[in-house]
PDB file of N, CA and C in Angstrom:
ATOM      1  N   UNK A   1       0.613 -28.705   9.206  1.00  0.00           N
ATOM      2  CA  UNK A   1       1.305 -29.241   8.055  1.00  0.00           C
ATOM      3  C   UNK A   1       2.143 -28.131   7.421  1.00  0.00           C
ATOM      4  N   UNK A   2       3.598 -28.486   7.318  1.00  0.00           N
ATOM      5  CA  UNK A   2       4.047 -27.089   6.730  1.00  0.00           C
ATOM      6  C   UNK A   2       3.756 -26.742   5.259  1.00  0.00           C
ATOM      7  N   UNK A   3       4.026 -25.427   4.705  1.00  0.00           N
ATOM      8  CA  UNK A   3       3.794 -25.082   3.601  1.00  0.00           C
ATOM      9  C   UNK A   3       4.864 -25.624   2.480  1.00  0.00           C
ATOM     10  N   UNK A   4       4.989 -26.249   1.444  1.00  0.00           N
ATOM     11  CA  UNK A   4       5.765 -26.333   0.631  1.00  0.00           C
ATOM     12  C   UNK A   4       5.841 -25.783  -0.722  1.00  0.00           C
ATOM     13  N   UNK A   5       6.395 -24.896  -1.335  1.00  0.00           N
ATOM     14  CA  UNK A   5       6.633 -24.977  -2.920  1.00  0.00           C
ATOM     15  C   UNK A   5       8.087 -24.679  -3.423  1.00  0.00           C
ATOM     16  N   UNK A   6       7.614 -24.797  -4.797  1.00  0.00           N
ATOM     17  CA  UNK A   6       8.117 -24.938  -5.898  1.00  0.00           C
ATOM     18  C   UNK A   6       9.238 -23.962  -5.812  1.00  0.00           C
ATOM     19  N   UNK A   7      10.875 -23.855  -6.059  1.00  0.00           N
ATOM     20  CA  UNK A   7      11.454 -22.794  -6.457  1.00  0.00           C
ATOM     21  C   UNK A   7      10.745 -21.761  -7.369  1.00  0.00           C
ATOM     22  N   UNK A   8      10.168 -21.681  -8.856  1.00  0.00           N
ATOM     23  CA  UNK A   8       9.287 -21.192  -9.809  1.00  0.00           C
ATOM     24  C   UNK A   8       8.474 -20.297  -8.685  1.00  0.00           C
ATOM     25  N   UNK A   9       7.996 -20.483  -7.700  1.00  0.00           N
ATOM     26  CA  UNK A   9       6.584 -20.001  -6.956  1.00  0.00           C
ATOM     27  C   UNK A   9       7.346 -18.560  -6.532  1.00  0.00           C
ATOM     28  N   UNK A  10       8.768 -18.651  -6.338  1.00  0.00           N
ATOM     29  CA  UNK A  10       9.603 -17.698  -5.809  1.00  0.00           C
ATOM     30  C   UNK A  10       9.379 -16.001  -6.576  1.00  0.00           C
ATOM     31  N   UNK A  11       8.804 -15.795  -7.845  1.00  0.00           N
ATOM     32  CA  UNK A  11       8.901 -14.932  -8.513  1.00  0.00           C
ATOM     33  C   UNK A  11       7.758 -13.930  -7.890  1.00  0.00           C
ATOM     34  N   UNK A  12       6.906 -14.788  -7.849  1.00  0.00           N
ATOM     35  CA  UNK A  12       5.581 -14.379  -6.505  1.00  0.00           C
ATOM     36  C   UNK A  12       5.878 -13.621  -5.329  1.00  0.00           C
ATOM     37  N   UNK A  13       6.404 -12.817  -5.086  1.00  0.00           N
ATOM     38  CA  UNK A  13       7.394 -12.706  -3.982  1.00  0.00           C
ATOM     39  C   UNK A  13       6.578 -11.620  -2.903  1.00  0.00           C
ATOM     40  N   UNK A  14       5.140 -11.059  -3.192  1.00  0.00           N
ATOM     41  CA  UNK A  14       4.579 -10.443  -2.483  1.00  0.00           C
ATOM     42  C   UNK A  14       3.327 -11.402  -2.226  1.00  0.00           C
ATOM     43  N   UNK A  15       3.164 -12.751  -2.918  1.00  0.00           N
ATOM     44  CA  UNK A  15       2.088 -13.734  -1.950  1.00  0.00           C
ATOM     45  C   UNK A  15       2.733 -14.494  -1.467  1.00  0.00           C
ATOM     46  N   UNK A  16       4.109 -14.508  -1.314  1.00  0.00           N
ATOM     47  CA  UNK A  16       5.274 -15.039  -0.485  1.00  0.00           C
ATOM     48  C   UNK A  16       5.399 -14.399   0.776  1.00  0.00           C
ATOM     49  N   UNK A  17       5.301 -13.058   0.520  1.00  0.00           N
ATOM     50  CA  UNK A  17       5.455 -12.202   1.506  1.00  0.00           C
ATOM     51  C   UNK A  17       4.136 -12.350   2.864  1.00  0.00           C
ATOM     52  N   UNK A  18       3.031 -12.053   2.216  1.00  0.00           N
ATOM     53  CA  UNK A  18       1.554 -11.988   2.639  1.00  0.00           C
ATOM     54  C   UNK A  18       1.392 -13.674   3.290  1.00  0.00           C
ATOM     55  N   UNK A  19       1.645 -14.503   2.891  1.00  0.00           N
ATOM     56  CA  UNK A  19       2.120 -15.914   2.820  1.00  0.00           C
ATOM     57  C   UNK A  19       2.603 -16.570   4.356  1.00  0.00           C
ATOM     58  N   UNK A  20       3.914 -16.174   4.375  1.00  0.00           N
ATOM     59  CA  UNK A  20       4.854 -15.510   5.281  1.00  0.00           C
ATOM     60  C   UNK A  20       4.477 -15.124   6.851  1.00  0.00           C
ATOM     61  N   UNK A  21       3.721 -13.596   6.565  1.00  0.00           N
ATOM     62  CA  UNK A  21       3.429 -12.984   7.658  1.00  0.00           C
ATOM     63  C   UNK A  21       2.372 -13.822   8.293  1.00  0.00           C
ATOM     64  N   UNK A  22       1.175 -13.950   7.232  1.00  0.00           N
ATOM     65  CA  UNK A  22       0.067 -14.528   8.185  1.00  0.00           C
ATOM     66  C   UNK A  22       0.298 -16.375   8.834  1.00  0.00           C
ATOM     67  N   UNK A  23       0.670 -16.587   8.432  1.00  0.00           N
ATOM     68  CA  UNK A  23       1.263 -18.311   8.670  1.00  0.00           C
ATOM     69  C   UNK A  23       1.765 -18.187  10.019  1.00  0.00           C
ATOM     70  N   UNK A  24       3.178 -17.374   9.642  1.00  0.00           N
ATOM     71  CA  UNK A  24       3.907 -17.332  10.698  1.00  0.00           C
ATOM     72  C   UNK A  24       4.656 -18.178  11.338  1.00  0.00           C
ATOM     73  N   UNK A  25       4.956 -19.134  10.014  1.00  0.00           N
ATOM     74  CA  UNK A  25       5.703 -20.340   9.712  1.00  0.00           C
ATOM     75  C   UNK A  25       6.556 -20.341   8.623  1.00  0.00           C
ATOM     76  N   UNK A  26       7.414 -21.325   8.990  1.00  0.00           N
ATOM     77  CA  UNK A  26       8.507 -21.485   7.477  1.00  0.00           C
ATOM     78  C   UNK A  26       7.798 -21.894   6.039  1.00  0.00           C
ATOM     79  N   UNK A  27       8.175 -21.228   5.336  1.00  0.00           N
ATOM     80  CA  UNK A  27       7.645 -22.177   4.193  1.00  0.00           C
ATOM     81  C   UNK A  27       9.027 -22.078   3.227  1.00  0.00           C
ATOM     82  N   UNK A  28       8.842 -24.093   3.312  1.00  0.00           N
ATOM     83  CA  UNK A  28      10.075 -24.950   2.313  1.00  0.00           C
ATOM     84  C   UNK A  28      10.170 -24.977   1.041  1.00  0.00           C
ATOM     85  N   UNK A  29      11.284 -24.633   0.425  1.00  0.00           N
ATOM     86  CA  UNK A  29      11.251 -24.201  -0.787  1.00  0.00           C
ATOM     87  C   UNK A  29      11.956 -25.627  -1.489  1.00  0.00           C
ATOM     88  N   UNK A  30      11.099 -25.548  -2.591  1.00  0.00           N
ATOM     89  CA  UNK A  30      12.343 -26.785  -3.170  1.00  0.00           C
ATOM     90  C   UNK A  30      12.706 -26.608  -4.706  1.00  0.00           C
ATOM     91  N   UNK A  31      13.770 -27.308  -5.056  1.00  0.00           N
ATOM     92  CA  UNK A  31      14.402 -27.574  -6.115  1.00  0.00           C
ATOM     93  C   UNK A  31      14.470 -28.843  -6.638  1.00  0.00           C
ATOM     94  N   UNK A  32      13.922 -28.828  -7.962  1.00  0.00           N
ATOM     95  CA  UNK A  32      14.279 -30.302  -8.694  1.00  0.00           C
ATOM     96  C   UNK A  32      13.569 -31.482  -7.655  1.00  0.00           C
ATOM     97  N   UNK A  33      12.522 -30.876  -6.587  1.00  0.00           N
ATOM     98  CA  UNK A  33      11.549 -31.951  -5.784  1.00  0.00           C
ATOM     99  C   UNK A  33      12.734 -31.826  -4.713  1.00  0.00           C
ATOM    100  N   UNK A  34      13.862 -31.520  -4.293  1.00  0.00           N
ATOM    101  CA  UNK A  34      14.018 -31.384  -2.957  1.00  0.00           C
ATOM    102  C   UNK A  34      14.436 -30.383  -2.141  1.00  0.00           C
ATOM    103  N   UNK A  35      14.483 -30.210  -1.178  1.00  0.00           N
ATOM    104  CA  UNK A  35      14.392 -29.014  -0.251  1.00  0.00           C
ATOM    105  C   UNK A  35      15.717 -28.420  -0.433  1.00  0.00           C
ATOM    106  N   UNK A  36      14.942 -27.208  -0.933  1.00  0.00           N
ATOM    107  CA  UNK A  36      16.212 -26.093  -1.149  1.00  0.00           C
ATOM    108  C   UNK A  36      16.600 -24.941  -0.215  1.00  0.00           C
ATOM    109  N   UNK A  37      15.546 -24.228   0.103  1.00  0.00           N
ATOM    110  CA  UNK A  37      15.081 -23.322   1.021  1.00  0.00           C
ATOM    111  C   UNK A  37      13.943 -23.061   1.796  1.00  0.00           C
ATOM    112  N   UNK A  38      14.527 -21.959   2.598  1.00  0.00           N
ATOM    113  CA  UNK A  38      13.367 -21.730   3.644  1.00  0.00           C
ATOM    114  C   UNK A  38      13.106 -20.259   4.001  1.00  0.00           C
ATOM    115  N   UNK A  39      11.918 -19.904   3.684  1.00  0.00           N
ATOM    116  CA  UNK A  39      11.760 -18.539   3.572  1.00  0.00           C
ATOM    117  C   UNK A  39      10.834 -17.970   4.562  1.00  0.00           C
ATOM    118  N   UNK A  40      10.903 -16.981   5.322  1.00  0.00           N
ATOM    119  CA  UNK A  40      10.276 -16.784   6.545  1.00  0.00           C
ATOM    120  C   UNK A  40       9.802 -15.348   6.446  1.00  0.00           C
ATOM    121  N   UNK A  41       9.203 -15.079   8.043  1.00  0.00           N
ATOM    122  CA  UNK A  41       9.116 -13.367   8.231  1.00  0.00           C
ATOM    123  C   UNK A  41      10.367 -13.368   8.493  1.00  0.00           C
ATOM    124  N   UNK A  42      10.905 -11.707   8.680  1.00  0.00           N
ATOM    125  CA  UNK A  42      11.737 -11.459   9.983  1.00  0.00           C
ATOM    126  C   UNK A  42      11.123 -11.494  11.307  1.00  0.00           C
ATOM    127  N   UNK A  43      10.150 -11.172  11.592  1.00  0.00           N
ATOM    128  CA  UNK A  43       9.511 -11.416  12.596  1.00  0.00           C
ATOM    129  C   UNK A  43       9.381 -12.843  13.513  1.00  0.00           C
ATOM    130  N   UNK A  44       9.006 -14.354  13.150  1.00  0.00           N
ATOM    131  CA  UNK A  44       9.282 -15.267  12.754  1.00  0.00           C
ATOM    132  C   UNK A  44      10.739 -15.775  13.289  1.00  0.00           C
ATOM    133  N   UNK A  45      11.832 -15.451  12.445  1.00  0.00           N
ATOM    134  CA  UNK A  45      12.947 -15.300  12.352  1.00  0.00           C
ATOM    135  C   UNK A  45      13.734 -14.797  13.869  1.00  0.00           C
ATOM    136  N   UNK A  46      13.258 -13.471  14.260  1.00  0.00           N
ATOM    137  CA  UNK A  46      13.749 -12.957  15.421  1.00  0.00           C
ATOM    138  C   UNK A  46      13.470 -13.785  16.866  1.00  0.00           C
ATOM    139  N   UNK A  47      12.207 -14.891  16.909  1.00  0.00           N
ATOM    140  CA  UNK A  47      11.779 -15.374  17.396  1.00  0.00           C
ATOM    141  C   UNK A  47      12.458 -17.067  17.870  1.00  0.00           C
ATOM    142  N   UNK A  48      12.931 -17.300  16.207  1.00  0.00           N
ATOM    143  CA  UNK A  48      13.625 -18.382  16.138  1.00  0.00           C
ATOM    144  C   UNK A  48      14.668 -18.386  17.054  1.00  0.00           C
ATOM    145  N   UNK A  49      15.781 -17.004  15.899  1.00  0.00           N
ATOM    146  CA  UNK A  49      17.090 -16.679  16.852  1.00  0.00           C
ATOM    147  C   UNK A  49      17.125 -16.695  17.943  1.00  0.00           C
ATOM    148  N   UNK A  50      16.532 -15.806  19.225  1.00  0.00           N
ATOM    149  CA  UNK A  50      15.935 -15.268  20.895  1.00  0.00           C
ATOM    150  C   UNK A  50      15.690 -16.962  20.998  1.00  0.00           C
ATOM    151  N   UNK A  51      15.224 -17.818  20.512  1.00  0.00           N
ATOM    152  CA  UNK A  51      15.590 -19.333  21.084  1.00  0.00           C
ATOM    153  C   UNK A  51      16.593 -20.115  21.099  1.00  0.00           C
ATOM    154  N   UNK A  52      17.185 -19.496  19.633  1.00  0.00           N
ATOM    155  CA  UNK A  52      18.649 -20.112  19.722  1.00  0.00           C
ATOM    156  C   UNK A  52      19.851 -19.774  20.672  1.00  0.00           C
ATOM    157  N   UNK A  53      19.533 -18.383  21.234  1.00  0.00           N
ATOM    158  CA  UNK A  53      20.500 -17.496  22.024  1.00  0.00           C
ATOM    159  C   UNK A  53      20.139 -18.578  23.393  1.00  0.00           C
ATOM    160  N   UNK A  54      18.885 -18.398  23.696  1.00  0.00           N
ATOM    161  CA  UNK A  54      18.851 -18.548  24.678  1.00  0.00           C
ATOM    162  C   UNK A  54      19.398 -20.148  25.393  1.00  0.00           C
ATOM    163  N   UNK A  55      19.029 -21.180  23.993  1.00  0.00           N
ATOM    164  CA  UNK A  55      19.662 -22.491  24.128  1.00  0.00           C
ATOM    165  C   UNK A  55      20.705 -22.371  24.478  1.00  0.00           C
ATOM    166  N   UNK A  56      21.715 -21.886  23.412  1.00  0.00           N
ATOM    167  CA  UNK A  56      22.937 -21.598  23.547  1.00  0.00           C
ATOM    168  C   UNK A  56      23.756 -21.507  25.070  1.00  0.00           C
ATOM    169  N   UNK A  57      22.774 -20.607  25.544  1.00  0.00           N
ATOM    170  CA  UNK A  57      23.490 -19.897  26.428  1.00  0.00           C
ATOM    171  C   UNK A  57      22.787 -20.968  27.701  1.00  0.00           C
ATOM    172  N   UNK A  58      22.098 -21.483  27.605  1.00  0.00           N
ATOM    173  CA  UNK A  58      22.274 -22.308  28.732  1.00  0.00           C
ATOM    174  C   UNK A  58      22.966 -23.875  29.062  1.00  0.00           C
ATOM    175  N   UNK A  59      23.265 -24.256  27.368  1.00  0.00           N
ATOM    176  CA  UNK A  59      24.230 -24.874  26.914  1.00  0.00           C
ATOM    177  C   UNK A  59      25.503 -24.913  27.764  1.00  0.00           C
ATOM    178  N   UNK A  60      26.035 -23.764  27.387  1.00  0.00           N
ATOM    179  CA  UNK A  60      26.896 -22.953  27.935  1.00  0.00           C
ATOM    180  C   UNK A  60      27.125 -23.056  29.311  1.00  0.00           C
ATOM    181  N   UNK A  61      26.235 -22.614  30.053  1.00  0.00           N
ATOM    182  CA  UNK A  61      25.860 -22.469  31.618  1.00  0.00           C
ATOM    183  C   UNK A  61      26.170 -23.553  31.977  1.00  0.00           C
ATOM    184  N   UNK A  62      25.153 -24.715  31.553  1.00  0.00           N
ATOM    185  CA  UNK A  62      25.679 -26.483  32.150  1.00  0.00           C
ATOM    186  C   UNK A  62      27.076 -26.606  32.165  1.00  0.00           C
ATOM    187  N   UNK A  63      27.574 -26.251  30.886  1.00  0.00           N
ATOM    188  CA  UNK A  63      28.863 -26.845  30.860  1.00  0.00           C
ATOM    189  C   UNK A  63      29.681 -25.975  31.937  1.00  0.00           C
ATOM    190  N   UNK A  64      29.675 -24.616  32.364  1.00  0.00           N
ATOM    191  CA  UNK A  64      30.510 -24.031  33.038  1.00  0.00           C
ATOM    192  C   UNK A  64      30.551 -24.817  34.495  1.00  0.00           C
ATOM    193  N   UNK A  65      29.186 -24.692  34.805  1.00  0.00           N
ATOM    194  CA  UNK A  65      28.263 -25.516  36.269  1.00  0.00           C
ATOM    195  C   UNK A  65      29.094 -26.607  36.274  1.00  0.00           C
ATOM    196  N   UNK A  66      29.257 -27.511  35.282  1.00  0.00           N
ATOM    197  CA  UNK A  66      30.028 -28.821  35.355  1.00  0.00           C
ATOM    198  C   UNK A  66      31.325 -29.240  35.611  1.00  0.00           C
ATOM    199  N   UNK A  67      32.001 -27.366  35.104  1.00  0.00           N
ATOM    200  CA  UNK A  67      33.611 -27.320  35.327  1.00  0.00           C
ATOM    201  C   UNK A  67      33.626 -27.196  36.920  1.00  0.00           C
ATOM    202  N   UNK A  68      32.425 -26.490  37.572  1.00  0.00           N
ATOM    203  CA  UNK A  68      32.648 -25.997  39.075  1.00  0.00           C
ATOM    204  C   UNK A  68      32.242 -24.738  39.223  1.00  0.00           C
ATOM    205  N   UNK A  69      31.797 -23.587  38.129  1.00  0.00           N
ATOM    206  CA  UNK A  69      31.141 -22.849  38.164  1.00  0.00           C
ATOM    207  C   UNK A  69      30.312 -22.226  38.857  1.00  0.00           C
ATOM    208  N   UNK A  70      29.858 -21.342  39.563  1.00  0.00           N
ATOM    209  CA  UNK A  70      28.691 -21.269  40.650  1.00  0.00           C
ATOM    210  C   UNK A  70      27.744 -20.538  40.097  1.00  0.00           C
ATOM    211  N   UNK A  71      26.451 -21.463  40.198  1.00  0.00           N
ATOM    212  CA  UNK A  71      25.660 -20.707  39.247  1.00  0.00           C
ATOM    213  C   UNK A  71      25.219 -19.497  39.665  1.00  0.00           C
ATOM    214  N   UNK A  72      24.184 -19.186  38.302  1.00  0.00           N
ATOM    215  CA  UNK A  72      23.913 -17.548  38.960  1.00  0.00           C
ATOM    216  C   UNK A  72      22.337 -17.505  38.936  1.00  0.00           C
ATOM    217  N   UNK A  73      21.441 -16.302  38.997  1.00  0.00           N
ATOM    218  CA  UNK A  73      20.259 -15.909  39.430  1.00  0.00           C
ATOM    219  C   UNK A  73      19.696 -15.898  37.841  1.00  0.00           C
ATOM    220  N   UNK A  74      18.059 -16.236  37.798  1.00  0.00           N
ATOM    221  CA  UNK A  74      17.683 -15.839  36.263  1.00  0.00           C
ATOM    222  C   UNK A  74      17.909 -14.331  35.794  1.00  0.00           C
ATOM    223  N   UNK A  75      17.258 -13.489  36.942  1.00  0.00           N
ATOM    224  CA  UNK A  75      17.910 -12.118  36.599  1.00  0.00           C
ATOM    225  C   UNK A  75      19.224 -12.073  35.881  1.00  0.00           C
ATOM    226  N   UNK A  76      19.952 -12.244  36.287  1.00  0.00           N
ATOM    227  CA  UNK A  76      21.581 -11.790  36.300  1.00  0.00           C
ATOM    228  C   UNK A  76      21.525 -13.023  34.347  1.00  0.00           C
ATOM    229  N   UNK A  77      21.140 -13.806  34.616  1.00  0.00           N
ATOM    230  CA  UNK A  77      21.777 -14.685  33.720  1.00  0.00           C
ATOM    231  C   UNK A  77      21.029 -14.130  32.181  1.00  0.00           C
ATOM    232  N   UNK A  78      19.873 -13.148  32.345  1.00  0.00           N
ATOM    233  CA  UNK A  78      19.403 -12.866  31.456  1.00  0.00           C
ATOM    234  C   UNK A  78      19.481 -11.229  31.030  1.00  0.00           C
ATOM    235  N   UNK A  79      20.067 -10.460  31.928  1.00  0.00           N
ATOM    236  CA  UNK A  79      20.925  -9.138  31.928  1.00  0.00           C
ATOM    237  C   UNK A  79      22.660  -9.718  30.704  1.00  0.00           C
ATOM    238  N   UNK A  80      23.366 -10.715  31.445  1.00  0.00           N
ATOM    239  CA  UNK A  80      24.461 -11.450  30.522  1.00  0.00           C
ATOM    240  C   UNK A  80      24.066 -11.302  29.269  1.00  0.00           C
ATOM    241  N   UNK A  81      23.004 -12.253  29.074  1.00  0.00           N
ATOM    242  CA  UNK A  81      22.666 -12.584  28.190  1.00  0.00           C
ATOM    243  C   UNK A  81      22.326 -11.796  26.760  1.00  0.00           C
ATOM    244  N   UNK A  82      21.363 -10.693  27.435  1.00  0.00           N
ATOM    245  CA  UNK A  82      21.166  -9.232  26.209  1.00  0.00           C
ATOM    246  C   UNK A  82      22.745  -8.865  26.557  1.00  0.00           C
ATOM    247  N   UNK A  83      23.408  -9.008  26.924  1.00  0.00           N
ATOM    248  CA  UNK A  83      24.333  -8.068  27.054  1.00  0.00           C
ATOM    249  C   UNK A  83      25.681  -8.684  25.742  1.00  0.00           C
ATOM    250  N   UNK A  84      25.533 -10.118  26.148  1.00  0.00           N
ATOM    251  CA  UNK A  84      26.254 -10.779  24.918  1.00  0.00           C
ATOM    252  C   UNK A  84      25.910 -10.595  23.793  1.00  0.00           C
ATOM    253  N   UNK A  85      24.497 -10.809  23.216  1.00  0.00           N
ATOM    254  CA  UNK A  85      24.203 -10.954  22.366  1.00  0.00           C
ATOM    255  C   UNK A  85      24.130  -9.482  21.402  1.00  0.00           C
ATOM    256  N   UNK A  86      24.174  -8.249  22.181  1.00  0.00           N
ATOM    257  CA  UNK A  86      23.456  -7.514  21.797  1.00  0.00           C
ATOM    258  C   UNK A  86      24.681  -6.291  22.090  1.00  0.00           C
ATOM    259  N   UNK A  87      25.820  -6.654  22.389  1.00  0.00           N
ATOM    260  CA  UNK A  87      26.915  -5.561  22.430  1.00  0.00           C
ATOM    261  C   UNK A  87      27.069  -4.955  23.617  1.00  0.00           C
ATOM    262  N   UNK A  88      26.081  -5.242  24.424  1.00  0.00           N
ATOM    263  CA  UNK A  88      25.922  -4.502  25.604  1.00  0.00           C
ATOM    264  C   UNK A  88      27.111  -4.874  26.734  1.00  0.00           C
ATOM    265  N   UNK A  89      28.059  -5.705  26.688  1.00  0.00           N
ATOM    266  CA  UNK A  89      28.777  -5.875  27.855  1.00  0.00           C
ATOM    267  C   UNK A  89      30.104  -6.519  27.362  1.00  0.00           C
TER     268      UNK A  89
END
């Protein structure tokens, strides 16, 4: 069940923190009773992103595959991959 509170709860910001880490889940913040925000680890967070990249990028892949593309090896496609994301190429 996710965690929910109050904007007000926000001032709390080190049992937010403690909160946070051990969960290791979002917790929804709201305003005026509806969802305002969402406050996380970075940790958490880095975890999210590294899924979003990786969607992305195979997103991506289909669609190239579909133009006629020839696909490539997981190796290779995940060398690209840090390499996009991360300045490397």
């Amino acid at each position: 069940m996710p965690t929910i509170m109050p904007i007000r709860d926000l001032r709390n910001t080190s049992e937010i923190s403690e909160l946070a880490h051990k969960m290791q889940e979002p917790i929804f913040i709201t305003k005026n009773g509806y969802s305002d925000l969402v406050v996380m680890s970075a940790e958490l967070y880095e975890r999210f992103a590294q899924i979003n990249r990786m969607d992305q990028a195979i997103y991506e892949a289909e669609a190239e595959v579909a133009e006629g593309a020839a696909p490539i090896s997981l190796n290779d496609a995940k060398v690209r991959l840090d390499g996009k994301y991360y300045g490397k190429v």
